[in-house]
N, C-alpha and C. Protein backbone atom coordinates (compact mmCIF):
# COMPACT_ATOMS: atom_id res chain seq x y z
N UNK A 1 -57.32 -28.15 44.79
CA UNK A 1 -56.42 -27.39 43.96
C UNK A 1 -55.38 -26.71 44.85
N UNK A 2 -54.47 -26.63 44.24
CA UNK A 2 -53.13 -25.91 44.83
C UNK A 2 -52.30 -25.19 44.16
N UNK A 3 -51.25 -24.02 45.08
CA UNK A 3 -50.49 -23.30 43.79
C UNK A 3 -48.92 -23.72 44.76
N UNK A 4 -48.09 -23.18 44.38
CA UNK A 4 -47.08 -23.06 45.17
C UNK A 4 -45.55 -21.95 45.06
N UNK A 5 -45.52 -21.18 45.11
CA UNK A 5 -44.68 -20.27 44.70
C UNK A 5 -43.35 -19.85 46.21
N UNK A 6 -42.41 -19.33 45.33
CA UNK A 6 -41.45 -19.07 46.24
C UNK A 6 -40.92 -17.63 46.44
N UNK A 7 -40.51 -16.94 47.78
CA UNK A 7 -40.04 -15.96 47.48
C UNK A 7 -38.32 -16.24 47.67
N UNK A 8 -37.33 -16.40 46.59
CA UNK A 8 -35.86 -16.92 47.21
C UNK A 8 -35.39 -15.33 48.06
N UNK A 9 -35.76 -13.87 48.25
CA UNK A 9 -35.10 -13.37 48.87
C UNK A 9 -35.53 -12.95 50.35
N UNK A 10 -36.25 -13.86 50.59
CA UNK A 10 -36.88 -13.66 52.03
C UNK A 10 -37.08 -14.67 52.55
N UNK A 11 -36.78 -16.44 51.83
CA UNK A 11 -36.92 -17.22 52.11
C UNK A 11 -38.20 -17.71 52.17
N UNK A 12 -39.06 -17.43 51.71
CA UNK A 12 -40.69 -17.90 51.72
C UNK A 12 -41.13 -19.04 51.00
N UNK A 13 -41.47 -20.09 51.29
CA UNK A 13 -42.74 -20.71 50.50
C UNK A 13 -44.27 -20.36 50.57
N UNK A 14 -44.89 -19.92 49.87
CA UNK A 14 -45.99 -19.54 49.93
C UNK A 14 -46.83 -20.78 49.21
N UNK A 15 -47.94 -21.34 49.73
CA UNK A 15 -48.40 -22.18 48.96
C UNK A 15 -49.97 -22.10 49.46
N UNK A 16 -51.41 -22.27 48.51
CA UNK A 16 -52.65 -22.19 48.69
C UNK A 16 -53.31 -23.07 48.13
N UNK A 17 -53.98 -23.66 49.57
CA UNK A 17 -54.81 -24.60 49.36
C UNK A 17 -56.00 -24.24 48.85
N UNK A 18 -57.41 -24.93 47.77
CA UNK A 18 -58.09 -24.19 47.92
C UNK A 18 -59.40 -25.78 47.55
N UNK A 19 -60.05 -25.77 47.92
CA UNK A 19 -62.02 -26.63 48.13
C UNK A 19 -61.40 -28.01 48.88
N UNK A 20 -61.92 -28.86 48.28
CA UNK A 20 -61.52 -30.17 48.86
C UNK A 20 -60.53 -30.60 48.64
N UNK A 21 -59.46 -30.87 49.10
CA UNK A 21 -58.79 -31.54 48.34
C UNK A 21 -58.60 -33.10 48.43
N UNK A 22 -58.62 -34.02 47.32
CA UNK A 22 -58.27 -35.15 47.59
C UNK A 22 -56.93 -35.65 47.85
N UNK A 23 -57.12 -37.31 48.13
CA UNK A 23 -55.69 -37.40 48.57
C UNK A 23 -54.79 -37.94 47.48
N UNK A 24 -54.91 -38.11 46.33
CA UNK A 24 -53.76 -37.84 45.26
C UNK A 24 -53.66 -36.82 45.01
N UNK A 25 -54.34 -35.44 45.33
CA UNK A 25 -53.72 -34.42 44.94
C UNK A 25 -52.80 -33.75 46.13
N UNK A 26 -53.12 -34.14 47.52
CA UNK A 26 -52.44 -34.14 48.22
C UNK A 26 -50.84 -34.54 48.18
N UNK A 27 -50.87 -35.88 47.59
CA UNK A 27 -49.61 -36.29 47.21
C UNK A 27 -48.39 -35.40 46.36
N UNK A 28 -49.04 -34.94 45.72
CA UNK A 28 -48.23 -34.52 44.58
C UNK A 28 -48.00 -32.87 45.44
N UNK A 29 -48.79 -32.34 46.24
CA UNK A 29 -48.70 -30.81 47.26
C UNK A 29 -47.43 -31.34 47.53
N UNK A 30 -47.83 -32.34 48.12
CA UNK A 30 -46.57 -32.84 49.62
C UNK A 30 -45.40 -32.90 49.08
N UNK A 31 -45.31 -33.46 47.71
CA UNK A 31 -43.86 -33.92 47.10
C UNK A 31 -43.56 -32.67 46.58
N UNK A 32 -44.04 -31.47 45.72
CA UNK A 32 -44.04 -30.22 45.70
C UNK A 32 -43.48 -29.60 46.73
N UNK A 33 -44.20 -29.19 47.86
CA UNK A 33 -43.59 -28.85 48.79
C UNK A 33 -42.48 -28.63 49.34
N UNK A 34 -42.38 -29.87 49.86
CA UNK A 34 -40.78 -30.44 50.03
C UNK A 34 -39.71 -30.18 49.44
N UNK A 35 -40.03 -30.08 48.00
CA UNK A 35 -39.07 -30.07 47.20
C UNK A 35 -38.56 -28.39 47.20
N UNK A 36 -39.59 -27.31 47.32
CA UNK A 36 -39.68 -25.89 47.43
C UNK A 36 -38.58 -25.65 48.85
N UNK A 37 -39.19 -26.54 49.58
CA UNK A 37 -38.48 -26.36 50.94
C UNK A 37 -36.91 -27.24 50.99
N UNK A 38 -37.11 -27.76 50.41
CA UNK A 38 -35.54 -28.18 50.20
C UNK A 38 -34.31 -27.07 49.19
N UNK A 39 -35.66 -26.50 48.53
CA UNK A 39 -34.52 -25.39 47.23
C UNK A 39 -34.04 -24.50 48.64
N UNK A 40 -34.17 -24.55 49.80
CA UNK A 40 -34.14 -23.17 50.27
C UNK A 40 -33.20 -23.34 51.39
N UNK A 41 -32.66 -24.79 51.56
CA UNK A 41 -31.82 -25.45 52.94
C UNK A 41 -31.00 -24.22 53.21
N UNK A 42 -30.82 -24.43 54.11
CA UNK A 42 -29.34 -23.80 54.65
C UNK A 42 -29.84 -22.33 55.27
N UNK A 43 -30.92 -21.92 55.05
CA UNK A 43 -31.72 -20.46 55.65
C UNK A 43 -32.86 -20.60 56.44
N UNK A 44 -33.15 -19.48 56.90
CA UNK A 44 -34.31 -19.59 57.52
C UNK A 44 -35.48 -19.39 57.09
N UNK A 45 -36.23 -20.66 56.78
CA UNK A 45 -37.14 -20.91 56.15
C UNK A 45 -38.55 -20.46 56.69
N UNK A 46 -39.23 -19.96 55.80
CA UNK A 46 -40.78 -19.46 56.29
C UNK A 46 -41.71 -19.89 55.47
N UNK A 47 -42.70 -20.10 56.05
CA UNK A 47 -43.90 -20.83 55.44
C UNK A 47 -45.33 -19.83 55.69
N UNK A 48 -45.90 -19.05 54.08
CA UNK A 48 -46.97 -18.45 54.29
C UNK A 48 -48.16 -19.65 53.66
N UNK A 49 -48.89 -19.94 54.50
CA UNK A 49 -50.46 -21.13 54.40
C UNK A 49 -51.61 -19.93 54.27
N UNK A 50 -52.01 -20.20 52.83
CA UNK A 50 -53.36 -19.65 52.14
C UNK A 50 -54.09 -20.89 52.30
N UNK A 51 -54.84 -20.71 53.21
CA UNK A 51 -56.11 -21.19 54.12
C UNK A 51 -57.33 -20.93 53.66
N UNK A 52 -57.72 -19.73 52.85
CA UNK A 52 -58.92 -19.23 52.99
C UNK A 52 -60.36 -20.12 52.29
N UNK A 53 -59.69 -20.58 51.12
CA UNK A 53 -60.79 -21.24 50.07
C UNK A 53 -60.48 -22.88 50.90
N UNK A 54 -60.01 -23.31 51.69
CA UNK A 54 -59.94 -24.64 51.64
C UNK A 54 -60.88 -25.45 52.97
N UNK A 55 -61.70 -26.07 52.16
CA UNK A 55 -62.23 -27.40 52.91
C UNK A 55 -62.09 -27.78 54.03
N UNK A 56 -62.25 -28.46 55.18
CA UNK A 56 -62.34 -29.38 55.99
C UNK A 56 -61.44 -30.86 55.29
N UNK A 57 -60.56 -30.89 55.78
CA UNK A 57 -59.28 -32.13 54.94
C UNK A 57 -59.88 -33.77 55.78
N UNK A 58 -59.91 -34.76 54.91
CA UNK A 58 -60.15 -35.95 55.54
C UNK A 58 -58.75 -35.97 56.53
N UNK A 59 -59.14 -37.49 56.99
CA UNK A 59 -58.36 -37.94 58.68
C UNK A 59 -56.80 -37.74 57.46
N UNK A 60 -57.41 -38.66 56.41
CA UNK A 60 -55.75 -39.03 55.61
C UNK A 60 -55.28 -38.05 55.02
N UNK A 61 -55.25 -36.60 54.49
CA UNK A 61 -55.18 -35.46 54.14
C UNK A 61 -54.24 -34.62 55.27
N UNK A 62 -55.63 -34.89 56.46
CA UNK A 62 -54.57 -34.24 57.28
C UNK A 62 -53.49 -34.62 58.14
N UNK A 63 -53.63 -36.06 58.01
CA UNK A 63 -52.38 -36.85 58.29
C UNK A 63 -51.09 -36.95 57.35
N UNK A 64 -51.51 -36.33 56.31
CA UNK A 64 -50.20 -35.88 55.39
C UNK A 64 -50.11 -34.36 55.38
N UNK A 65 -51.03 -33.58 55.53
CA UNK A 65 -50.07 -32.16 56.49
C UNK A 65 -49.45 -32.30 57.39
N UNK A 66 -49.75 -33.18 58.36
CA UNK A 66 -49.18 -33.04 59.60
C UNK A 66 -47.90 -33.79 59.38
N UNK A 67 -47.09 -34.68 58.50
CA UNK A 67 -46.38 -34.84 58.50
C UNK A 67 -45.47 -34.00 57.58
N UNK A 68 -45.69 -33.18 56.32
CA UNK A 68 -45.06 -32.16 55.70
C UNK A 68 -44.92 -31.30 56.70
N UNK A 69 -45.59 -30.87 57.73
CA UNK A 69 -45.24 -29.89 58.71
C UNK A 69 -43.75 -30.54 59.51
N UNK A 70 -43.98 -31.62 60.19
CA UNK A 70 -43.01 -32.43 60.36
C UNK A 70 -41.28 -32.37 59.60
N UNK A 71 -41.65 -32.40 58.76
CA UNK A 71 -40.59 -32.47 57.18
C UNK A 71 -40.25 -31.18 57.76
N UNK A 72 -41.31 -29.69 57.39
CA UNK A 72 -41.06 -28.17 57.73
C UNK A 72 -39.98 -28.47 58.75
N UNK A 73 -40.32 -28.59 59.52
CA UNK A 73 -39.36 -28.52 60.87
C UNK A 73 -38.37 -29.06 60.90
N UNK A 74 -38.27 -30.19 60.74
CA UNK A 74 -36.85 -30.94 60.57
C UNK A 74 -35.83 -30.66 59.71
N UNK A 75 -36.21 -29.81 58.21
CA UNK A 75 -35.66 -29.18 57.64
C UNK A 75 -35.75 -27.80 57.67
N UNK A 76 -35.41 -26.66 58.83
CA UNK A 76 -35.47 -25.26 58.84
C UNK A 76 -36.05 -24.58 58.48
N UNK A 77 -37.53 -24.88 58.72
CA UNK A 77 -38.77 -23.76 58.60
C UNK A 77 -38.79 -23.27 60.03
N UNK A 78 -38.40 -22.15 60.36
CA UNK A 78 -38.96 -21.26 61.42
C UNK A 78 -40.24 -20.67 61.92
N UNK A 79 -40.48 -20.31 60.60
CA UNK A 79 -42.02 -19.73 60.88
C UNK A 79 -42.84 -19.59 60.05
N UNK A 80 -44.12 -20.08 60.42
CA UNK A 80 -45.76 -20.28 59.60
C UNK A 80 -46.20 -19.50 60.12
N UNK A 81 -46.92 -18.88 58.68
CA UNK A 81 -48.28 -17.96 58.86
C UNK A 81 -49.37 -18.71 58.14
N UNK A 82 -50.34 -18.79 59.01
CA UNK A 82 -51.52 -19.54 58.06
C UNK A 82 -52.17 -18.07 57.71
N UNK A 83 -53.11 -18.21 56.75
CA UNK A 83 -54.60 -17.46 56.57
C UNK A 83 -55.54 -18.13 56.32
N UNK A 84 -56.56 -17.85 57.40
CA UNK A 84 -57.60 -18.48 57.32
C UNK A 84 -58.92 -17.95 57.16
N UNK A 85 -60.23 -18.18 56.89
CA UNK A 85 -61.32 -17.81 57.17
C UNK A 85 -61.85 -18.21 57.80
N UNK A 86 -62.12 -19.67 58.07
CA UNK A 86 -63.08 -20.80 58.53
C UNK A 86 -62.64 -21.19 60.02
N UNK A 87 -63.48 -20.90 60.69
CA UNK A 87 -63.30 -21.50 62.20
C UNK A 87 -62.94 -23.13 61.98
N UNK A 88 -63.84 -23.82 61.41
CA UNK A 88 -63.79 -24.82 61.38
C UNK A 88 -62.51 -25.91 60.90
N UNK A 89 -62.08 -25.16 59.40
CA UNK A 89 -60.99 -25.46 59.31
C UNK A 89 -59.56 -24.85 60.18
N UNK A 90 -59.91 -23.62 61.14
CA UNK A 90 -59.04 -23.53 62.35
C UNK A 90 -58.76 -24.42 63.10
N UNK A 91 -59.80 -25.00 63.54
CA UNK A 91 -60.14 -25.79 64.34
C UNK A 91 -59.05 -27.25 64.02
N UNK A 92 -59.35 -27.41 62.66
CA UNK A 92 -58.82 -29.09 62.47
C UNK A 92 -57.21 -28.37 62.03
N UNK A 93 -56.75 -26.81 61.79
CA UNK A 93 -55.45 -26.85 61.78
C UNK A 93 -54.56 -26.73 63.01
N UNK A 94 -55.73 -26.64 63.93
CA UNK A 94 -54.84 -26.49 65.64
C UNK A 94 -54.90 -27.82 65.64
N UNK A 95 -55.47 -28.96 65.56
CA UNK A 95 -55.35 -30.26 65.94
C UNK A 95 -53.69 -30.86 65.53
N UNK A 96 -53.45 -30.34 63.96
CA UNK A 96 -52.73 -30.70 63.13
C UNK A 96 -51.22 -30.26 63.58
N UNK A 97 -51.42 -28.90 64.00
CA UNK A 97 -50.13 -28.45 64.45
C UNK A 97 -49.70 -28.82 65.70
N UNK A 98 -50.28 -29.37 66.84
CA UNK A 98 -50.33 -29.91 68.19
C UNK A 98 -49.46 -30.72 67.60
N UNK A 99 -50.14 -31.97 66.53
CA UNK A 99 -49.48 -33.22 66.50
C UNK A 99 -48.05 -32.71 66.19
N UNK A 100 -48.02 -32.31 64.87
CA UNK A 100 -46.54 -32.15 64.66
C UNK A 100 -45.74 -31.04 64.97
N UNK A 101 -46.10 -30.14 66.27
CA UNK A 101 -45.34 -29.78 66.80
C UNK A 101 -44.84 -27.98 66.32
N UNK A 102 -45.83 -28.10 65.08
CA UNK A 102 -45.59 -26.69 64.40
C UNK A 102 -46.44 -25.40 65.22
N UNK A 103 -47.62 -26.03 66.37
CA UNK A 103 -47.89 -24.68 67.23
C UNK A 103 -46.55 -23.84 67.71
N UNK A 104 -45.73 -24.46 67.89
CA UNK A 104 -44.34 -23.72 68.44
C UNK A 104 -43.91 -22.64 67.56
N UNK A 105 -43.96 -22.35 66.66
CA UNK A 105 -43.86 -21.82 65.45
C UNK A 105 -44.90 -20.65 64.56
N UNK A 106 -46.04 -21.53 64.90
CA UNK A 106 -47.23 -20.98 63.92
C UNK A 106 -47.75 -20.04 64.33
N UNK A 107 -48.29 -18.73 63.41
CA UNK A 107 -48.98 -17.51 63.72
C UNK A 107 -50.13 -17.72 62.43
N UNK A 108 -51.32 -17.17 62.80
CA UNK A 108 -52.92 -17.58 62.35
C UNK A 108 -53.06 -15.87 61.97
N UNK A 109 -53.26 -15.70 60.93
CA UNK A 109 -53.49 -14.59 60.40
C UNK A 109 -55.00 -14.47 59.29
N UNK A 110 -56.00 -12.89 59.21
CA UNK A 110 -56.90 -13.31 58.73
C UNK A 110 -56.43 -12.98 57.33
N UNK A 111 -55.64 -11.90 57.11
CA UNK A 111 -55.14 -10.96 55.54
C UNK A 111 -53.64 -11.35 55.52
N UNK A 112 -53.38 -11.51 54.24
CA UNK A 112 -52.15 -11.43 53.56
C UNK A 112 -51.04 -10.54 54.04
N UNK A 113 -51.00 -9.25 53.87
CA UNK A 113 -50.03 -8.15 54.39
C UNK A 113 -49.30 -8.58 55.55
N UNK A 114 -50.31 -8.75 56.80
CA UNK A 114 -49.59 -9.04 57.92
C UNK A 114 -48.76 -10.02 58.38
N UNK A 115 -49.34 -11.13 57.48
CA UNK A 115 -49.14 -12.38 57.94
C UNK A 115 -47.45 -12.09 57.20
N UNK A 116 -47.21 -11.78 56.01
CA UNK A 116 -46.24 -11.53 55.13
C UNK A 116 -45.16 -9.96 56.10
N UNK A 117 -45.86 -9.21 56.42
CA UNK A 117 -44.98 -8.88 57.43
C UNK A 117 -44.20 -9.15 58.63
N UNK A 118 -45.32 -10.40 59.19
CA UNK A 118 -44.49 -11.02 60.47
C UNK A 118 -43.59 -12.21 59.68
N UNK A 119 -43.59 -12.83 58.82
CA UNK A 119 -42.79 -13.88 58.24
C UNK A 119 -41.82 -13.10 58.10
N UNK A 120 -41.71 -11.84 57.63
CA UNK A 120 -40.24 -11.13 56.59
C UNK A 120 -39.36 -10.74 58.20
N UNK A 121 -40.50 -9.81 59.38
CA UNK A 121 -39.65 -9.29 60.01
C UNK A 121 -39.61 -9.47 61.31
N UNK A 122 -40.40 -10.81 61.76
CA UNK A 122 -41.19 -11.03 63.16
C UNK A 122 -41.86 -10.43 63.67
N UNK A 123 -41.47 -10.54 65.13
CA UNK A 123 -42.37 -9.87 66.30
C UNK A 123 -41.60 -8.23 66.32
N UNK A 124 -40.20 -7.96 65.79
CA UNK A 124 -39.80 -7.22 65.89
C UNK A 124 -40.84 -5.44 65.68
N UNK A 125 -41.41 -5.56 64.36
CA UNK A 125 -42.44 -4.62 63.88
C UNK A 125 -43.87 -4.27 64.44
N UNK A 126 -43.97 -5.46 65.50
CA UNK A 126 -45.03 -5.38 65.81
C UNK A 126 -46.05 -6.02 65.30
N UNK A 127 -46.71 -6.46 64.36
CA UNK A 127 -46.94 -7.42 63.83
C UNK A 127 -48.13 -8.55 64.50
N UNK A 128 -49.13 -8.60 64.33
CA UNK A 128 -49.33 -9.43 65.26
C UNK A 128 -50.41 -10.04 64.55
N UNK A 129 -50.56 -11.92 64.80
CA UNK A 129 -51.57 -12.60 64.34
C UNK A 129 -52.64 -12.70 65.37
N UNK A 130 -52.83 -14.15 64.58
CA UNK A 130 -54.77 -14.25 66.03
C UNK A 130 -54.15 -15.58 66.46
């Protein structure tokens, strides 16, 4: 399951993953997505990842994050905040961001607030993920 919402005055996509997800529902995230991140061209785009309820993603799952991350970047996403709970799914989202390049970018947060404070105002506030 997934939601996906936008903030247009701060530039945010916020979107939450949440149990297993399969990979047609994946499909339809990805094309979602994109499309959120395309309403927003021309700014500096931020990406908050609700992590907490979600699964361990198959090889093909997370081979289609890793290329929407891809997409992120190539189209002016600056900066990801994940939230996570799960080591484990930490684990397979550091793999994910290596590949496509979004560690450059990405801050790992455990609560909402912060993660939503460093997206709005950076490192400037102080702010800080894990």
């Amino acid at each position: 399951m997934y939601e996906i919402t936008t903030d247009d005055e701060h530039a945010i996509v916020a979107f939450q993953l949440s149990g297993l997800v399969r990979d047609e529902e994946i499909d339809e995230f990805v094309a979602e997505l994109q499309s959120a991140t395309m309403a927003l061209a021309g700014r500096e785009i931020k990406i908050r990842a609700d992590l907490r309820a979600f699964s361990p993603a198959s090889q093909e799952v997370a081979d289609k994050i890793r290329a929407v991350q891809e997409f992120g970047i190539q189209n002016g996403v600056k900066r990801v905040a994940e939230i996570v709970e799960s080591d484990i799914v930490a684990l397979q989202l550091n793999r994910v961001a290596r590949e496509s390049g979004t560690e450059k970018i990405l801050r790992r947060f455990w609560e909402e607030e912060s993660a939503r404070e460093w997206l709005i105002y950076g490192d400037r506030d102080g702010a800080t993920g894990t």
